[in-house]
Protein backbone atom coordinates (compact mmCIF):
# COMPACT_ATOMS: atom_id res chain seq x y z
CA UNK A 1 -17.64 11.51 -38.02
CA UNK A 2 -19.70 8.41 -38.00
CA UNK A 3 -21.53 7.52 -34.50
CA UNK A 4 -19.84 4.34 -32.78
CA UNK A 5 -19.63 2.56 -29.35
CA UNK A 6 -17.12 1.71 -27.42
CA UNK A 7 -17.25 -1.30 -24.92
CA UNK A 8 -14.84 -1.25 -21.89
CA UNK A 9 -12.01 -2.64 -23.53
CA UNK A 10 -11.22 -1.32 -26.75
CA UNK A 11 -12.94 2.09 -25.02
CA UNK A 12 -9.82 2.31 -22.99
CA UNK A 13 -7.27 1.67 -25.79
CA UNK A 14 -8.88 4.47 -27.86
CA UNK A 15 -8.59 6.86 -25.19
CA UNK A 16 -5.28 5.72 -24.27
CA UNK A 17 -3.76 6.08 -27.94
CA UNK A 18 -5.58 9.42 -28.27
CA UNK A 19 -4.55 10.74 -24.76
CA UNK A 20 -0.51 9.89 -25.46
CA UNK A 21 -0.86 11.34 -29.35
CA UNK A 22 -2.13 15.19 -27.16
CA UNK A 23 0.79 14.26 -24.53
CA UNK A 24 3.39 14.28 -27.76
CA UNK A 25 1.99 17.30 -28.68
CA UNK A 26 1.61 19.35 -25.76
CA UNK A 27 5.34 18.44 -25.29
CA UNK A 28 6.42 18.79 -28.87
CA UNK A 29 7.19 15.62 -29.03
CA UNK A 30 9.99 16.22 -27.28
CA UNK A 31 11.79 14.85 -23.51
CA UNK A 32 11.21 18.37 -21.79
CA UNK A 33 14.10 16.59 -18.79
CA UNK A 34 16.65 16.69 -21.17
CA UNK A 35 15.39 17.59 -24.35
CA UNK A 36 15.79 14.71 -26.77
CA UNK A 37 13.52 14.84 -29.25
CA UNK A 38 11.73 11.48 -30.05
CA UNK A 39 11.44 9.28 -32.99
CA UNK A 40 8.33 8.98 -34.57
CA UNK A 41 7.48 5.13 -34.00
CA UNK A 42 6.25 4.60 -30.22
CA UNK A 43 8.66 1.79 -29.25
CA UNK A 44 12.06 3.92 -30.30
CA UNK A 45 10.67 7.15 -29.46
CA UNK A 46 9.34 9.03 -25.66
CA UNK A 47 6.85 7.50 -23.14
CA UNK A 48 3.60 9.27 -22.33
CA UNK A 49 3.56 8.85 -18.31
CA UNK A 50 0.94 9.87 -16.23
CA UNK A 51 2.05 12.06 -13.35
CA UNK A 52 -0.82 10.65 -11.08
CA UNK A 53 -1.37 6.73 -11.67
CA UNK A 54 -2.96 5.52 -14.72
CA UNK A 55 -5.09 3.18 -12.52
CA UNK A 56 -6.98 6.48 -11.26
CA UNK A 57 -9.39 6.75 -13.95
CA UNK A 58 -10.92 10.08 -12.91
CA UNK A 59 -7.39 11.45 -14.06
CA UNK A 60 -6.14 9.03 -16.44
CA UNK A 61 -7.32 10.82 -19.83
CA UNK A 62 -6.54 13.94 -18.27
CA UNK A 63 -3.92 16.39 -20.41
CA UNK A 64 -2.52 18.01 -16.90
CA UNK A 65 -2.05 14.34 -15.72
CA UNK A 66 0.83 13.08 -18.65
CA UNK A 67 4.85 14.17 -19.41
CA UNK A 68 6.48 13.03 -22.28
CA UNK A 69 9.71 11.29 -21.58
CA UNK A 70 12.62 9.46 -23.07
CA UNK A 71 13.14 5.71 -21.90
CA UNK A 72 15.86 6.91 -19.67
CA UNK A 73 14.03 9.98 -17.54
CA UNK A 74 10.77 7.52 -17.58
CA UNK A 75 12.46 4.11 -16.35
CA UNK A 76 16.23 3.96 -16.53
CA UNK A 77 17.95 6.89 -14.79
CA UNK A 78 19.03 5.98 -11.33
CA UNK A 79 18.66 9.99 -10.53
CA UNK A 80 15.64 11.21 -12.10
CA UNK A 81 12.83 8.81 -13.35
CA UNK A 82 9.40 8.69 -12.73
CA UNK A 83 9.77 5.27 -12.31
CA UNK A 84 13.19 4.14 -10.85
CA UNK A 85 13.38 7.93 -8.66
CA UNK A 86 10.00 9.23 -8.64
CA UNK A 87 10.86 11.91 -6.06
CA UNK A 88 13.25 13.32 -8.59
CA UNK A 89 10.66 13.70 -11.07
CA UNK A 90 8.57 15.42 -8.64
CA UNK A 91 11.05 17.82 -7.93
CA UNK A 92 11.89 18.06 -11.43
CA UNK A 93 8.16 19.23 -12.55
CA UNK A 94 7.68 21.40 -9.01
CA UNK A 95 10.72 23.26 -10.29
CA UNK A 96 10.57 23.41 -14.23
CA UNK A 97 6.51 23.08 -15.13
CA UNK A 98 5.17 24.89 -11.89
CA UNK A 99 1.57 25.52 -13.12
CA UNK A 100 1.75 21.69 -13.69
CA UNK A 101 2.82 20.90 -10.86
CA UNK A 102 0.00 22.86 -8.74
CA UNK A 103 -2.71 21.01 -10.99
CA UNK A 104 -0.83 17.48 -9.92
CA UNK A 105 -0.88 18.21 -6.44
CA UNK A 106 -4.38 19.39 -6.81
CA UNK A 107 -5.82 16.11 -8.06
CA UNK A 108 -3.96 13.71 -6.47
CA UNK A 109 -5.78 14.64 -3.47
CA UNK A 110 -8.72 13.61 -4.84
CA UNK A 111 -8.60 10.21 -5.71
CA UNK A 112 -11.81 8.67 -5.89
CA UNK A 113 -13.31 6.90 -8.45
CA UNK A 114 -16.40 8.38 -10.14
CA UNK A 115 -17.90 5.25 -11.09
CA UNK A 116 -18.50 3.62 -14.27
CA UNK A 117 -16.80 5.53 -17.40
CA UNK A 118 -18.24 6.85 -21.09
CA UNK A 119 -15.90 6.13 -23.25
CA UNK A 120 -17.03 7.61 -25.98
CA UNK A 121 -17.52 10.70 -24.02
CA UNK A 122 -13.48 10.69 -23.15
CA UNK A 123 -12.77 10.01 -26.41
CA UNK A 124 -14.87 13.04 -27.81
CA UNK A 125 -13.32 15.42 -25.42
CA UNK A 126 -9.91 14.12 -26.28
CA UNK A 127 -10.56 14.42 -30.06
CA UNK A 128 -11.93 18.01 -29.81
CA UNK A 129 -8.44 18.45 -27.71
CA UNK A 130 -6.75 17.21 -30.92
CA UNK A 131 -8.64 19.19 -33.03
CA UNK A 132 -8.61 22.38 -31.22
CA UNK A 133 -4.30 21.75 -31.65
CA UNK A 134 -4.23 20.07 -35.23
CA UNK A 135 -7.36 21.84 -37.00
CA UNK A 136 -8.68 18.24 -37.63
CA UNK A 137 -10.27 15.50 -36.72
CA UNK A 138 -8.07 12.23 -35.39
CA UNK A 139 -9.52 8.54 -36.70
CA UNK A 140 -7.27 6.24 -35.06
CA UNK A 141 -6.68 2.80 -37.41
CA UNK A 142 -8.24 0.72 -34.80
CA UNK A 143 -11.40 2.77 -34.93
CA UNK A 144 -11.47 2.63 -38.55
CA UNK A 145 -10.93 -1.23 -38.48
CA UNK A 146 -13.73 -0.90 -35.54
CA UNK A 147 -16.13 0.21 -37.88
CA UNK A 148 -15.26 -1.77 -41.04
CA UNK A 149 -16.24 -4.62 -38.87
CA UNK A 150 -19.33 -3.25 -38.13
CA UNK A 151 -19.89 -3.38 -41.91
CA UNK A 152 -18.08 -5.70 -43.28
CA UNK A 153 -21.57 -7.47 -44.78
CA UNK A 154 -22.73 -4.05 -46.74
CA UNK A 155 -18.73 -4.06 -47.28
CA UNK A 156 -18.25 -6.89 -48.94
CA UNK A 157 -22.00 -6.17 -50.42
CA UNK A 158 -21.12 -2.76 -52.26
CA UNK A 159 -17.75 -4.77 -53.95
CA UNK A 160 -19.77 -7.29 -55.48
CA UNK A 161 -22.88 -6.17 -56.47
CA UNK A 162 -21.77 -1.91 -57.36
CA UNK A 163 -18.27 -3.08 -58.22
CA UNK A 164 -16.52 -0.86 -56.02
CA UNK A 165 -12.70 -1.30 -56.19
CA UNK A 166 -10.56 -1.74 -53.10
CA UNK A 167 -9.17 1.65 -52.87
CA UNK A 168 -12.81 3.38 -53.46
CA UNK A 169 -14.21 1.14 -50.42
CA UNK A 170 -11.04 2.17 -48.34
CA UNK A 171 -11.23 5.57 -49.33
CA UNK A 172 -14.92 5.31 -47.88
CA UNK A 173 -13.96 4.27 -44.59
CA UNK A 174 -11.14 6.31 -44.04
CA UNK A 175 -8.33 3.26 -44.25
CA UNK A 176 -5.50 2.57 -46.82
CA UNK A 177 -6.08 0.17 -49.70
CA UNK A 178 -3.50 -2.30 -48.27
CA UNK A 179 -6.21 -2.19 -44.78
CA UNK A 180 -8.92 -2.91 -46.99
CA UNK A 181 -7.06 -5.73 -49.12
CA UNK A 182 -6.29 -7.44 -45.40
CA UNK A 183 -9.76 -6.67 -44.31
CA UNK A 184 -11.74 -8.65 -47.34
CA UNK A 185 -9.40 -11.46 -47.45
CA UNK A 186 -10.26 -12.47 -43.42
């Protein structure tokens, strides 16, 4: 995997994609409340939520910390929501993911802040996670755009003066041709 850094910003977002892509798998993609499964496109399909508030860094890219759950268990029910009836939720995870539950009640008594944050360093533990579960590696688009960025001069370089076509340079950089069409014409 090519050798990259992340500022503070798009740091985050990596880690935050990566860290809800290991929540839909360690949940099988799959409300565990009430068992709807979810669609595959993020704004029809379950919320990653953290259990312990996102704004608490030390825990916020942590797999123990997240629950899969459809729109109505994580905002809409008036019963059980981690939003609209946290208590519920609580209850909910004390009584049906107890080991869980023990870890969350662990670390939310520790809530300081460690300081400033490696994202790359996250993002490498949460893409062994995904490896360790998938058998490969995980290049999020973003990161791939990331890095064509970085290049875009030897890019734009190796089409002119080699004669690469579009779909060897996207091929190259781990992006689809239609990426790498976008890409050259900005």
């Amino acid at each position: 995997m090519s050798k990259y850094s992340l500022n503070k910003k798009t740091g985050k977002n990596y880690c935050d994609e990566l860290w809800r892509i290991l929540i839909r798998m360690e949940f099988d993609n799959m409300c565990p409340v009430c068992v709807q499964r979810g669609e595959t496109s993020p704004e029809k399909g379950l919320n990653a939520h953290h259990l312990i508030s996102r704004r608490v860094f030390k825990y916020r890219w942590n797999l123990d910390n997240g629950i899969i759950l459809c729109p109505k268990h994580h905002e809409f029910d008036l019963e059980i929501s981690a939003h609209t009836a946290p208590w519920a939720i609580e209850k909910w995870v004390k009584d049906n993911l107890p080991e869980q539950y023990l870890k969350w009640v662990e670390n939310r008594q520790d809530l300081e802040c460690e300081g400033k944050y490696k994202y790359e360093e996250i993002y490498h533990r949460l893409e062994k996670q995904y490896k360790a579960k998938t058998g490969e590696y995980h290049m999020i688009k973003r990161i791939s755009t990331y890095l064509l960025s970085k290049d875009k001069s030897q890019i734009v370089l190796a089409r002119k003066m080699q004669g690469k076509s579009i779909s060897e340079l996207a091929t190259q950089y781990g992006v689809t041709d239609g990426q790498m069409k976008k890409f050259l014409e900005t």
